[in-house]
N, C-alpha and C. Protein backbone atom coordinates (compact mmCIF):
# COMPACT_ATOMS: atom_id res chain seq x y z
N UNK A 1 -33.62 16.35 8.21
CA UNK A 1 -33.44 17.30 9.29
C UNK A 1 -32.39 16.76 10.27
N UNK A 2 -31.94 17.60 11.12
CA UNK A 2 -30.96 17.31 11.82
C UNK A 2 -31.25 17.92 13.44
N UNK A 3 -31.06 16.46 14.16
CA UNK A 3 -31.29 16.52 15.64
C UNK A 3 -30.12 17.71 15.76
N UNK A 4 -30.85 18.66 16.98
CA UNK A 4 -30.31 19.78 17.46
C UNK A 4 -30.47 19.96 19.49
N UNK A 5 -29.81 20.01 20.08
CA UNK A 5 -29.71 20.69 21.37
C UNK A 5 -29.15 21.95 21.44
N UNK A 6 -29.80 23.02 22.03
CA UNK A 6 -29.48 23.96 22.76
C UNK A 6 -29.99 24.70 23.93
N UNK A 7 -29.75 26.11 23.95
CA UNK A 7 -30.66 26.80 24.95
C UNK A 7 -31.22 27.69 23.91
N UNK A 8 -32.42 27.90 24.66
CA UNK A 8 -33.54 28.93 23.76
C UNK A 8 -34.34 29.76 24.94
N UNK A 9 -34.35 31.22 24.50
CA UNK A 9 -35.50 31.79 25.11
C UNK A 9 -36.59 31.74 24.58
N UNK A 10 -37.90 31.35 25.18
CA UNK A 10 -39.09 31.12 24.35
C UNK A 10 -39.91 32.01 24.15
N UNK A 11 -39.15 32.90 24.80
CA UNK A 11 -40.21 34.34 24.87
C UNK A 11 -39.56 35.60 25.52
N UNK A 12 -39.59 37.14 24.83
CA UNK A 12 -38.96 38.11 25.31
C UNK A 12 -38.62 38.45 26.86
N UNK A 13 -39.44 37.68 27.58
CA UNK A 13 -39.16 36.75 29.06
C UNK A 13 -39.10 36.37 29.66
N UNK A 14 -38.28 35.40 29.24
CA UNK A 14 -38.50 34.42 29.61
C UNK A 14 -36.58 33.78 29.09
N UNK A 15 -36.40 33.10 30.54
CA UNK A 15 -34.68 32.73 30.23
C UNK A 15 -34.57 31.56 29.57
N UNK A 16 -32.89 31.72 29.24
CA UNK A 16 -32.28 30.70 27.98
C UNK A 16 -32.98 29.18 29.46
N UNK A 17 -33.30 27.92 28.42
CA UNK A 17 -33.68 26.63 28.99
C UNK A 17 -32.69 25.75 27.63
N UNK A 18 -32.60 24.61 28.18
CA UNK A 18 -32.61 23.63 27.03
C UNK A 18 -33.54 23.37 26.47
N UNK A 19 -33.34 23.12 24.98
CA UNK A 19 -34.22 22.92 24.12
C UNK A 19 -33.91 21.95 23.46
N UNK A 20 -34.49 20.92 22.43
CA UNK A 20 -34.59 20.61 21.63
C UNK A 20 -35.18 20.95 20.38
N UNK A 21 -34.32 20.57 18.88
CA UNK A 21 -35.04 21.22 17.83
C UNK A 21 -34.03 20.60 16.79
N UNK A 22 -34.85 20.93 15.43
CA UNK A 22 -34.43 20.34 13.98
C UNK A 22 -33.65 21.51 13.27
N UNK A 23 -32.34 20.95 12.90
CA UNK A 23 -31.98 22.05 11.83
C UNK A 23 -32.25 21.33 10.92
N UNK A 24 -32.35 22.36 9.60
CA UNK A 24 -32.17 22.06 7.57
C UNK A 24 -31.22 20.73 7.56
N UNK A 25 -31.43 20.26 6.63
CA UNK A 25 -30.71 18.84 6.12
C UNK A 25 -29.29 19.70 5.26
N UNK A 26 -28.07 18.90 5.59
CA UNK A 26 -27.04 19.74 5.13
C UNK A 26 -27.44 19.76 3.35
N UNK A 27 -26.78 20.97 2.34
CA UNK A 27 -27.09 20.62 0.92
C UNK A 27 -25.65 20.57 0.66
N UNK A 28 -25.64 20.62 -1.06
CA UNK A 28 -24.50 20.61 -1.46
C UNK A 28 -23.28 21.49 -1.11
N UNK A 29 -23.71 22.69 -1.00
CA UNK A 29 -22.98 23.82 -0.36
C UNK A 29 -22.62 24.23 0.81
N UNK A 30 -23.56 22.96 2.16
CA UNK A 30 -23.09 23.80 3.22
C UNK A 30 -22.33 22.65 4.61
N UNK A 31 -22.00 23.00 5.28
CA UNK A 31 -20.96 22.55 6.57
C UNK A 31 -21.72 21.95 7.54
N UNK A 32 -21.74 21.41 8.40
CA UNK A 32 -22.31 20.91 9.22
C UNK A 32 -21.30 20.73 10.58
N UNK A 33 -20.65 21.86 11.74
CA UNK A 33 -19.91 22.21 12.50
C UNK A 33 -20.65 21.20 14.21
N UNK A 34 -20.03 20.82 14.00
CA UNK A 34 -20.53 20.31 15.57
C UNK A 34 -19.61 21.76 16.81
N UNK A 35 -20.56 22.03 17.46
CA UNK A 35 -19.73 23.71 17.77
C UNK A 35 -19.07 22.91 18.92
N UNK A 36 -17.85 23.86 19.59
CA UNK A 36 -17.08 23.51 20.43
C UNK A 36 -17.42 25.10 21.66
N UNK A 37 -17.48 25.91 21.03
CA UNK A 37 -17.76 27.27 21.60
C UNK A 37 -18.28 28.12 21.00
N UNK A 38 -18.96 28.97 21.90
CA UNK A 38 -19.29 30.25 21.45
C UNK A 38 -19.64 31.19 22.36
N UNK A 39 -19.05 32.57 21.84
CA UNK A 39 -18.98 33.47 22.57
C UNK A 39 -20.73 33.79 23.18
N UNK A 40 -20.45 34.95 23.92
CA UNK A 40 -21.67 35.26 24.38
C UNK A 40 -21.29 37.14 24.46
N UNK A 41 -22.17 37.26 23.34
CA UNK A 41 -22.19 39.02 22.87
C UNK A 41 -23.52 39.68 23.03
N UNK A 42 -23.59 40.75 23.64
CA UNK A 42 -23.99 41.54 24.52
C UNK A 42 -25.65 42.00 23.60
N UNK A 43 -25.42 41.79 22.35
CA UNK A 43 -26.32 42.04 21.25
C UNK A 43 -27.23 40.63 20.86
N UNK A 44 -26.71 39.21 21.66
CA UNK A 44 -27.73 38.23 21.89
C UNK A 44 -28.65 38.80 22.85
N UNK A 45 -28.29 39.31 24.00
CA UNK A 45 -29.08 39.73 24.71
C UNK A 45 -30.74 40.89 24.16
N UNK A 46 -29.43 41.60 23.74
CA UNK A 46 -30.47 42.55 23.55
C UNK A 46 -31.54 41.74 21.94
N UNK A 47 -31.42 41.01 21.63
CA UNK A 47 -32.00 39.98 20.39
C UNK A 47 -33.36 39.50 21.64
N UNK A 48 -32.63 38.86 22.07
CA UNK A 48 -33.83 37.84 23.15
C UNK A 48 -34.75 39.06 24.09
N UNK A 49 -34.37 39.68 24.15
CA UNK A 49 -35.31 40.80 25.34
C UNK A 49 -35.77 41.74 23.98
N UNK A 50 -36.11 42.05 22.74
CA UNK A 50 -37.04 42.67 22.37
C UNK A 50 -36.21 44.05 22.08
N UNK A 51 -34.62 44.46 22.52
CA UNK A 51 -34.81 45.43 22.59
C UNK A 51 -34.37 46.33 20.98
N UNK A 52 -34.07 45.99 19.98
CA UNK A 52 -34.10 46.49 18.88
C UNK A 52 -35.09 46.01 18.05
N UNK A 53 -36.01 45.21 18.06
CA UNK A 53 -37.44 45.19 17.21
C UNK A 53 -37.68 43.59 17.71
N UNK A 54 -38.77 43.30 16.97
CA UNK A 54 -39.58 42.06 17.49
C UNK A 54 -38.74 40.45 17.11
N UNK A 55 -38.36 39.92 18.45
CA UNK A 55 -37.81 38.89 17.61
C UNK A 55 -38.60 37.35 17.48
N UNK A 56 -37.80 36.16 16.73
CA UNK A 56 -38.92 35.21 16.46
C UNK A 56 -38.34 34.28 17.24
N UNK A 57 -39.22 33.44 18.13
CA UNK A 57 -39.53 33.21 18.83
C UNK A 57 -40.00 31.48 19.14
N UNK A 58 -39.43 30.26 19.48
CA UNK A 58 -38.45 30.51 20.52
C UNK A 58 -36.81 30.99 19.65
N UNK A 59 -36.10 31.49 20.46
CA UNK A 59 -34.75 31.78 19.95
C UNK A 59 -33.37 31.55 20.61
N UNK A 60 -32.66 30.77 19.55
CA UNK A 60 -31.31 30.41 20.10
C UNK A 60 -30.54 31.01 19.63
N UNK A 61 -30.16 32.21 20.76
CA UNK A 61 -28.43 32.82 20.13
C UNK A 61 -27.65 32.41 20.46
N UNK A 62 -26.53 33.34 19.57
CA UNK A 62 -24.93 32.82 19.34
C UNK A 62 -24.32 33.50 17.69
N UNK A 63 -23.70 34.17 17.73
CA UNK A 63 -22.95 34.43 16.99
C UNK A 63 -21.44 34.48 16.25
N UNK A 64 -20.62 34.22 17.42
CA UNK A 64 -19.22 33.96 17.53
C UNK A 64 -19.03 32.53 17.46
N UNK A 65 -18.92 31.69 16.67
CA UNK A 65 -18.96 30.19 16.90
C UNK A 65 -17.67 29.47 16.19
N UNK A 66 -17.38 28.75 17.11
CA UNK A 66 -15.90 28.25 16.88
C UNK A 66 -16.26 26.36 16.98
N UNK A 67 -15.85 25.52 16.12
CA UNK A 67 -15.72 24.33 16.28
C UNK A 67 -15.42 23.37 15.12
N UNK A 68 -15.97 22.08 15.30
CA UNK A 68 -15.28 21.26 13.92
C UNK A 68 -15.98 20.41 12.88
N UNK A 69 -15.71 20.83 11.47
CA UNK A 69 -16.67 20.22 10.50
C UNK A 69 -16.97 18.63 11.02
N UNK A 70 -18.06 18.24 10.97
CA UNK A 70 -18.60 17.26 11.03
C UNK A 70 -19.31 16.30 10.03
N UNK A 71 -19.47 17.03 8.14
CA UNK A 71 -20.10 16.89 7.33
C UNK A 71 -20.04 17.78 6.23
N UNK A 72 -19.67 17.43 5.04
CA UNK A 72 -19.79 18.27 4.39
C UNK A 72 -20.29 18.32 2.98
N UNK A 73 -20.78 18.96 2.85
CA UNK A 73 -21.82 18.64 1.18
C UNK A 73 -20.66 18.22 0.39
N UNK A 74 -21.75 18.18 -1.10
CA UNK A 74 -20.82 17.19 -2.13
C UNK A 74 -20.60 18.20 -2.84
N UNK A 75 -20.35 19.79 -2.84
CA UNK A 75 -19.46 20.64 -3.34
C UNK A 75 -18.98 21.25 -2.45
N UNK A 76 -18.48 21.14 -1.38
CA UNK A 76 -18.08 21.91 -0.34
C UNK A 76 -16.19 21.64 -0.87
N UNK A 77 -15.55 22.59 -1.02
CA UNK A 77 -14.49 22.93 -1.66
C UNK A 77 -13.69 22.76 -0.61
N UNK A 78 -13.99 23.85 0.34
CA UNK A 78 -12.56 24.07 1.18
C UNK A 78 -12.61 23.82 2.59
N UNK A 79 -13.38 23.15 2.63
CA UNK A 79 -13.62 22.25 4.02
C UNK A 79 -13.59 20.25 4.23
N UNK A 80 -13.25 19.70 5.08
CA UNK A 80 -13.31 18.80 5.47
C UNK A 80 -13.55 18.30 6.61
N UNK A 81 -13.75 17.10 6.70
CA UNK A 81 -14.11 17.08 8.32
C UNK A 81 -13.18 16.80 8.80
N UNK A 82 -13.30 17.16 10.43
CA UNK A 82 -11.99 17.64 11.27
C UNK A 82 -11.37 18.95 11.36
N UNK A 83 -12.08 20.04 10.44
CA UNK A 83 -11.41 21.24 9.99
C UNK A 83 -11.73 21.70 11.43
N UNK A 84 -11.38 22.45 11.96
CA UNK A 84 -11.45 23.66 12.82
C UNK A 84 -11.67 24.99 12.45
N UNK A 85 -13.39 25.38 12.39
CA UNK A 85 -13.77 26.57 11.40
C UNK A 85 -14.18 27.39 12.33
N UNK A 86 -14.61 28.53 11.94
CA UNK A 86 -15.43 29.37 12.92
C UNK A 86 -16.61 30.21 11.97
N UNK A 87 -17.75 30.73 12.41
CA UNK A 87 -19.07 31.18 12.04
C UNK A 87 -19.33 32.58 12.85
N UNK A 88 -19.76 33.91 11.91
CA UNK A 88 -19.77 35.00 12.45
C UNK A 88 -21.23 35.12 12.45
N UNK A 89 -21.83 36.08 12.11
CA UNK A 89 -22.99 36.75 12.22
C UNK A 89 -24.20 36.28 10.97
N UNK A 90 -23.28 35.58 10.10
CA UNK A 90 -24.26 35.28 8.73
C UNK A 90 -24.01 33.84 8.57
N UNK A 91 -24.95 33.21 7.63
CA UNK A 91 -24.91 31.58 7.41
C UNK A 91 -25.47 31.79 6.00
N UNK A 92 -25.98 32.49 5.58
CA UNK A 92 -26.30 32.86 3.80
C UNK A 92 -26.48 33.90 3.03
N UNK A 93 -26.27 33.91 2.22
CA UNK A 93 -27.02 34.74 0.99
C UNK A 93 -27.07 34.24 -0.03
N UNK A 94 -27.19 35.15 -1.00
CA UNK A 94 -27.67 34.89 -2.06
C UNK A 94 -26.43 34.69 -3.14
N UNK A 95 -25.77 35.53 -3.19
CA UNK A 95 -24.37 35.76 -3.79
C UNK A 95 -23.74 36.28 -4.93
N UNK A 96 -25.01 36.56 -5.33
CA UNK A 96 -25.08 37.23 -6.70
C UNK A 96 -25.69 38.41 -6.71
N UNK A 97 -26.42 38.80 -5.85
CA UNK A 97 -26.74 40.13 -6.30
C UNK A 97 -25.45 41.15 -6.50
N UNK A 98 -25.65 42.60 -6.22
CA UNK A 98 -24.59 43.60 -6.35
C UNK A 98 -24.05 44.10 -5.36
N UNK A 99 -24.75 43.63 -4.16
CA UNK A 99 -23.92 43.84 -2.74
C UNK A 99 -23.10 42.71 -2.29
N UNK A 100 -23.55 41.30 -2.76
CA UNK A 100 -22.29 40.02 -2.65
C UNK A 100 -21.30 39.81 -3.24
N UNK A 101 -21.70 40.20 -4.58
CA UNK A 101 -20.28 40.60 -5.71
C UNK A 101 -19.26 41.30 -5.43
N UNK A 102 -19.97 43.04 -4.27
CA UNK A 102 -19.16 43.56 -3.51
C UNK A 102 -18.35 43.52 -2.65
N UNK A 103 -19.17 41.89 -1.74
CA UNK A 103 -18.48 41.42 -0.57
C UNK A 103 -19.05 42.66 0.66
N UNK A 104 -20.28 42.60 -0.06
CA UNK A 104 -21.14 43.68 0.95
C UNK A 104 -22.16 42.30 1.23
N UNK A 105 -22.05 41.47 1.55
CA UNK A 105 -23.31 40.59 1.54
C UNK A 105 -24.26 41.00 2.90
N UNK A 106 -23.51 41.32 4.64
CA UNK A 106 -24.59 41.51 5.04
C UNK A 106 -25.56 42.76 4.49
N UNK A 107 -25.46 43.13 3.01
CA UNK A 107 -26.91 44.14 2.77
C UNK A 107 -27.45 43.00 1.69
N UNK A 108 -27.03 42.26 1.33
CA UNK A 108 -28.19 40.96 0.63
C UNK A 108 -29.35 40.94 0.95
N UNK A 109 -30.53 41.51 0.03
CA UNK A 109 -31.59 41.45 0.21
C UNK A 109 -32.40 39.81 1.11
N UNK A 110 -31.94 38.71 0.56
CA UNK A 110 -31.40 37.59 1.10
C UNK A 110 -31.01 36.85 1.85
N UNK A 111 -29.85 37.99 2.81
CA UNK A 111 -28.94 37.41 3.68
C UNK A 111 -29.39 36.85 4.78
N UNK A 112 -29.05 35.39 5.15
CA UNK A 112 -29.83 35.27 6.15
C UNK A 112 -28.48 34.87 7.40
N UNK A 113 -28.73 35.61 8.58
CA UNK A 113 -28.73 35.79 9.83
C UNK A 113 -28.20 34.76 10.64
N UNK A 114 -27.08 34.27 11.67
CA UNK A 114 -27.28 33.21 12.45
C UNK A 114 -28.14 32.86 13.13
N UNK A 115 -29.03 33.83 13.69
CA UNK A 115 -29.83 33.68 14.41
C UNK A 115 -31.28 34.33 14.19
N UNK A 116 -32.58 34.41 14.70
CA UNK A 116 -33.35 35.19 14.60
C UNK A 116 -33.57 35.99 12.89
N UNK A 117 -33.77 34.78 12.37
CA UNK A 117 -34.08 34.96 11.55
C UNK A 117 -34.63 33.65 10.07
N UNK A 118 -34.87 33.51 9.31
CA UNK A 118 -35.86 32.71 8.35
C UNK A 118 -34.58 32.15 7.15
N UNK A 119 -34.59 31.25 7.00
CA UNK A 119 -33.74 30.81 5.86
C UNK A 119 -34.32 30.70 4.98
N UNK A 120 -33.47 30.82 3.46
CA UNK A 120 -33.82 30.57 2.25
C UNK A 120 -34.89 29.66 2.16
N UNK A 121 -34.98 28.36 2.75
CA UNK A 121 -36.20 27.48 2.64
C UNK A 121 -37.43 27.85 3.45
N UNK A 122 -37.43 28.71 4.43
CA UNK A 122 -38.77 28.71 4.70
C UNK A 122 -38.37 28.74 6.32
N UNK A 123 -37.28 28.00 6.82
CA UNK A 123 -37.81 27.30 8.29
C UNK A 123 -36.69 28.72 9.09
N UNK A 124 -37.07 28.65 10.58
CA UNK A 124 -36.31 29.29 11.54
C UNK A 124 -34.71 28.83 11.14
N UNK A 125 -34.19 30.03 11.84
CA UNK A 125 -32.37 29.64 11.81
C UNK A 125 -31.81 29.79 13.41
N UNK A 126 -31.78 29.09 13.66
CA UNK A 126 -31.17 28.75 15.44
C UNK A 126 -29.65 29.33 15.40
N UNK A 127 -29.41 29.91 16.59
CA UNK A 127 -28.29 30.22 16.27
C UNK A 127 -27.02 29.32 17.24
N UNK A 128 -25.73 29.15 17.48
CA UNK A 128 -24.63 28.75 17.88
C UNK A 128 -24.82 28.33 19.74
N UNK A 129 -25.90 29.10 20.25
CA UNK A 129 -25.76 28.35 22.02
C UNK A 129 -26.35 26.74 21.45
N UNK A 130 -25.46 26.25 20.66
CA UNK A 130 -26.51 24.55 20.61
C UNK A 130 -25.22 23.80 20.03
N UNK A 131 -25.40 22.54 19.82
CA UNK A 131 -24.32 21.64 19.77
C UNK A 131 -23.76 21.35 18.26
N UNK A 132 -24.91 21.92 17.49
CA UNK A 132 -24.48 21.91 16.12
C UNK A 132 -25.01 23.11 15.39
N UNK A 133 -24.61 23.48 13.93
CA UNK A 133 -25.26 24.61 13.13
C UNK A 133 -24.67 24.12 11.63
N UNK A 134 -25.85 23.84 10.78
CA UNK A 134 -25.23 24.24 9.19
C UNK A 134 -25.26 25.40 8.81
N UNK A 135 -23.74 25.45 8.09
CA UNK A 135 -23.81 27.21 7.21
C UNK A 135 -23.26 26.43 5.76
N UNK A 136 -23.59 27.78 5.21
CA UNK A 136 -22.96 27.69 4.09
C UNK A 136 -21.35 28.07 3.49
N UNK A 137 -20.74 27.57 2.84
CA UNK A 137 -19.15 27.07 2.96
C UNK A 137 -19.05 28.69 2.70
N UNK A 138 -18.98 29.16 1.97
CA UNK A 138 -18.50 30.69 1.76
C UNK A 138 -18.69 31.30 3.60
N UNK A 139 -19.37 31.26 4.46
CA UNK A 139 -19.44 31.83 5.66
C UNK A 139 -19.16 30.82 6.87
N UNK A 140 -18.42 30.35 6.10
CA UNK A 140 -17.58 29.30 7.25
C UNK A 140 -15.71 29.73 7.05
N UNK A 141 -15.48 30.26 8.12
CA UNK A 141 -13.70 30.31 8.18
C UNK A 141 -13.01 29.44 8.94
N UNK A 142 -12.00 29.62 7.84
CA UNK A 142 -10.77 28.54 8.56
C UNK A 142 -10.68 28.54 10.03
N UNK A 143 -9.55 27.94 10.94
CA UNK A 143 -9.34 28.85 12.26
C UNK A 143 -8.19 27.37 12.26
N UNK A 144 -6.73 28.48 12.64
CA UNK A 144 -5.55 27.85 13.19
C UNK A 144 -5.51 27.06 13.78
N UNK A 145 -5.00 25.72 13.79
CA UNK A 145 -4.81 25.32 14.89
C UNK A 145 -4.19 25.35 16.30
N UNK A 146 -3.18 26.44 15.84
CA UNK A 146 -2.29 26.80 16.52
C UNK A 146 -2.72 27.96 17.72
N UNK A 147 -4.24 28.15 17.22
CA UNK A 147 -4.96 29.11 17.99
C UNK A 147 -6.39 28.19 19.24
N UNK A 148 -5.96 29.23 20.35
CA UNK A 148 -7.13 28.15 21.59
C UNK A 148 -8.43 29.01 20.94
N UNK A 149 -9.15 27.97 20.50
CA UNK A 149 -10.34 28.12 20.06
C UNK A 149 -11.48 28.61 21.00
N UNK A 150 -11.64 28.38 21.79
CA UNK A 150 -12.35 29.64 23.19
C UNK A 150 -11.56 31.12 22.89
N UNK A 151 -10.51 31.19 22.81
CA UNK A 151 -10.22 32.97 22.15
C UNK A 151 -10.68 33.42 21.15
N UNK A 152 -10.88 32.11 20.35
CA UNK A 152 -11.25 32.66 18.96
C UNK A 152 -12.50 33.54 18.55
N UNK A 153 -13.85 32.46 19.59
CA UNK A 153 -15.15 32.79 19.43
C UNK A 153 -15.53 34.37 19.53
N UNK A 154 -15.28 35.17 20.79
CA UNK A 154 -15.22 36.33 20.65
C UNK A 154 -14.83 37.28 19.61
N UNK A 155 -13.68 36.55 19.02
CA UNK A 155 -13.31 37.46 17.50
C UNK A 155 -14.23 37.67 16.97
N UNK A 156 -15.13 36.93 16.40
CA UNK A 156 -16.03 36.58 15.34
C UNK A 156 -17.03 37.88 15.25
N UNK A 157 -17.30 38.52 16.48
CA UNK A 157 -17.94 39.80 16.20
C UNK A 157 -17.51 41.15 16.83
N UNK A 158 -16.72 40.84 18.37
CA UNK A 158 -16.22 42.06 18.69
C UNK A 158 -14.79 42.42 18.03
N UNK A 159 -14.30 41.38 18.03
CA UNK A 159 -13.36 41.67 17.24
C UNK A 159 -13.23 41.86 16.02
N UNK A 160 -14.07 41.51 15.03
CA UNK A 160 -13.81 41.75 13.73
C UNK A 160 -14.42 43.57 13.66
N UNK A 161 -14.96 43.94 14.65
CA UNK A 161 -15.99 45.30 14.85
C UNK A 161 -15.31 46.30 15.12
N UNK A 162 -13.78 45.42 15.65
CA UNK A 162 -12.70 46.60 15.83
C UNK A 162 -11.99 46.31 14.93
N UNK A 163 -11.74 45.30 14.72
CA UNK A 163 -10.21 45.38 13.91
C UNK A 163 -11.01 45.90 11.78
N UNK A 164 -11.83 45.58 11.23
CA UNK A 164 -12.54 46.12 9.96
C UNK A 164 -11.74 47.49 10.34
N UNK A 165 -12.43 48.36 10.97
CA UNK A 165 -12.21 49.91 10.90
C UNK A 165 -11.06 50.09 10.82
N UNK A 166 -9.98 49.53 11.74
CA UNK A 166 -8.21 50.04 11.87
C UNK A 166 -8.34 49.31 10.36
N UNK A 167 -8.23 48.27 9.83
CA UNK A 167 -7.92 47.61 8.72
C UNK A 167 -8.30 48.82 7.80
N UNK A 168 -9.64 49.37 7.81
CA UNK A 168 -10.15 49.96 6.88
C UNK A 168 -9.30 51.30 6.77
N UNK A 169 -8.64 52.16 7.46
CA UNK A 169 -8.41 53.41 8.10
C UNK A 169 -6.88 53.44 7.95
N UNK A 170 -6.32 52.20 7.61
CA UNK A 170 -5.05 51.99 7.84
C UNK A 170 -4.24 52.22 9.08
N UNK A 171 -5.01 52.45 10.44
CA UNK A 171 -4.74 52.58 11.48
C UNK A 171 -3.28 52.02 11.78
N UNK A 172 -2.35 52.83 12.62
CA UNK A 172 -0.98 52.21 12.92
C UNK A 172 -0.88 51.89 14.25
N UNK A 173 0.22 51.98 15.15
CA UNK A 173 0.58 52.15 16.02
C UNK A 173 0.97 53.26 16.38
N UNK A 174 0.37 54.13 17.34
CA UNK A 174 0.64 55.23 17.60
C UNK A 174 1.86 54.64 19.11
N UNK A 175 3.14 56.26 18.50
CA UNK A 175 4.19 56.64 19.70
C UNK A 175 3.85 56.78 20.58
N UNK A 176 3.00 57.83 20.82
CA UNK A 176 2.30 58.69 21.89
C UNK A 176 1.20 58.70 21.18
N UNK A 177 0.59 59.87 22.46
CA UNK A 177 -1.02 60.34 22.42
C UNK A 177 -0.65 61.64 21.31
N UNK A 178 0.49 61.94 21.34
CA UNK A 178 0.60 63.41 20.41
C UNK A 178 0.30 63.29 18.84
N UNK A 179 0.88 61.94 18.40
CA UNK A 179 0.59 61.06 16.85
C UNK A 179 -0.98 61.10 16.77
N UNK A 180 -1.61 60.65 17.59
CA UNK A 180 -3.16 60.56 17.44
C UNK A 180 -3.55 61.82 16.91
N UNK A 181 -3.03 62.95 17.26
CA UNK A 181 -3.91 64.62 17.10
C UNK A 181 -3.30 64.74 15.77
């Protein structure tokens, strides 16, 4: 297991405190990010206050997470330490079913969650307000160096929430407001 600090709400309310706690022992497959940042999205909130269904409890969010490998399993391909990666909304699945094959993984029967939610082995998954997080190498991304990594964190969910759809839509640059109609 792996010594962990963060903040946690311990209860729907009850405010973020420091905490202490154990993450999973890294495996062959996954990263071990000592975080540098992470955003703070509007949908942690609503996670910790109860307001889209029951959550588990105590809980550390964070979803947008930006920082630098610290460890890395003994098949971890495309990472090293020192990398400068970043972590969105997921840390696993399964990868084989017919929605990962798709690159539909968050519908992985499987998929497990940064936060508020149960990993493949059994134990809680803490999410990014803490000083470290293992994921697994497939849900770990690169990140520029050439980029200030505090901008980055926010990408990770509001931004990818806008930019998917224009990507998807082939969205351009509109002249005017008249191109839009």
């Amino acid at each position: 297991m792996i010594q962990s600090n963060g903040c946690a709400a311990q209860s729907p309310s009850s405010d973020l405190a420091p905490w202490t706690f154990q993450r999973r022992a890294v495996a062959e497959n996954d990263v071990l990010i000592d975080i540098l940042y992470c955003g703070v999205c509007h949908s942690d909130l609503h996670s910790i206050r109860d307001d889209w269904f029951p959550g588990m409890f105590p809980m550390v969010p964070g979803h947008e997470i930006v920082g630098r490998v610290a460890e890395a399993g003994s098949a971890v391909t495309k990472f090293k330490i020192g990398d400068l990666v970043g972590v969105g909304v997921m840390v696993d699945s399964c990868l084989e079913c017919e929605n990962c094959r798709n690159h539909q993984e968050q519908f992985c029967p499987t998929g497990v969650q940064t936060y508020n939610n149960m990993g493949k082995d059994g134990l809680p998954v803490y999410g990014g307000y803490a000083d470290n997080i293992v994921v697994r190498e497939e849900f770990v991304l690169s990140v520029s160096e050439k980029l200030a990594p505090e901008a980055v964190a926010p990408l990770l969910c509001a931004g990818i929430t806008t930019y998917s759809p224009l990507k998807n839509w082939k969205v351009e640059k509109a002249t005017s407001l008249q191109s839009l109609v």
